[in-house]
Protein backbone atom coordinates (compact mmCIF):
# COMPACT_ATOMS: atom_id res chain seq x y z
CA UNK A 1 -3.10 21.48 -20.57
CA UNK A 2 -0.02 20.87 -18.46
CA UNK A 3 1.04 17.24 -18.04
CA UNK A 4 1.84 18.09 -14.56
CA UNK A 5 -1.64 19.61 -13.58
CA UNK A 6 -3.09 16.60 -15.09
CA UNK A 7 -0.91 13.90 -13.08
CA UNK A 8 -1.49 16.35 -9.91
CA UNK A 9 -5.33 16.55 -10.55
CA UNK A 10 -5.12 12.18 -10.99
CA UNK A 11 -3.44 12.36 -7.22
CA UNK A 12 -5.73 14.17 -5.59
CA UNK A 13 -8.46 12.02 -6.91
CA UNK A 14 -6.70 8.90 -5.47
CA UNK A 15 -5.69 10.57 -2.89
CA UNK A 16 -9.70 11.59 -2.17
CA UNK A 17 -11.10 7.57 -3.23
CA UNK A 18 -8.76 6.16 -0.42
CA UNK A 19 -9.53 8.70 2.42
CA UNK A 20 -13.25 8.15 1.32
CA UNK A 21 -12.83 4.47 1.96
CA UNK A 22 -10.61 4.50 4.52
CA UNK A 23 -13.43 6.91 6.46
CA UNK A 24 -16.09 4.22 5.36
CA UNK A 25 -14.21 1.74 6.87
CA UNK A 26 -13.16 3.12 10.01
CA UNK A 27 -16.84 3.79 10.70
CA UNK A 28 -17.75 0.32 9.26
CA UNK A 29 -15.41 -0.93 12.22
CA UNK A 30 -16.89 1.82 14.70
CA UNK A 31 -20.39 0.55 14.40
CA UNK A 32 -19.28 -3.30 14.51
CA UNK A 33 -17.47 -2.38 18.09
CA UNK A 34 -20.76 -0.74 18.74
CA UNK A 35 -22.74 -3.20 18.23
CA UNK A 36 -20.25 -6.10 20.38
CA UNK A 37 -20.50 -3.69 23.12
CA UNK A 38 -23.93 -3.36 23.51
């Protein structure tokens, strides 16, 4: 087990959790423009 596998594995995950609520949000602010426009 490589330290630097490990810290590059941990990154990705981060990486994944923020672009997974970043996504949620954008589409959280998507459906509330929706919803003023209609």
């Amino acid at each position: 087990m490589n330290y630097k596998n490990i810290s590059r594995r941990l990154v990705l995950k981060q990486l994944a959790s923020m672009s997974a609520i970043g996504a949620m949000g954008s589409l959280r602010s998507l459906s509330l423009y929706a919803e003023e426009r209609n």
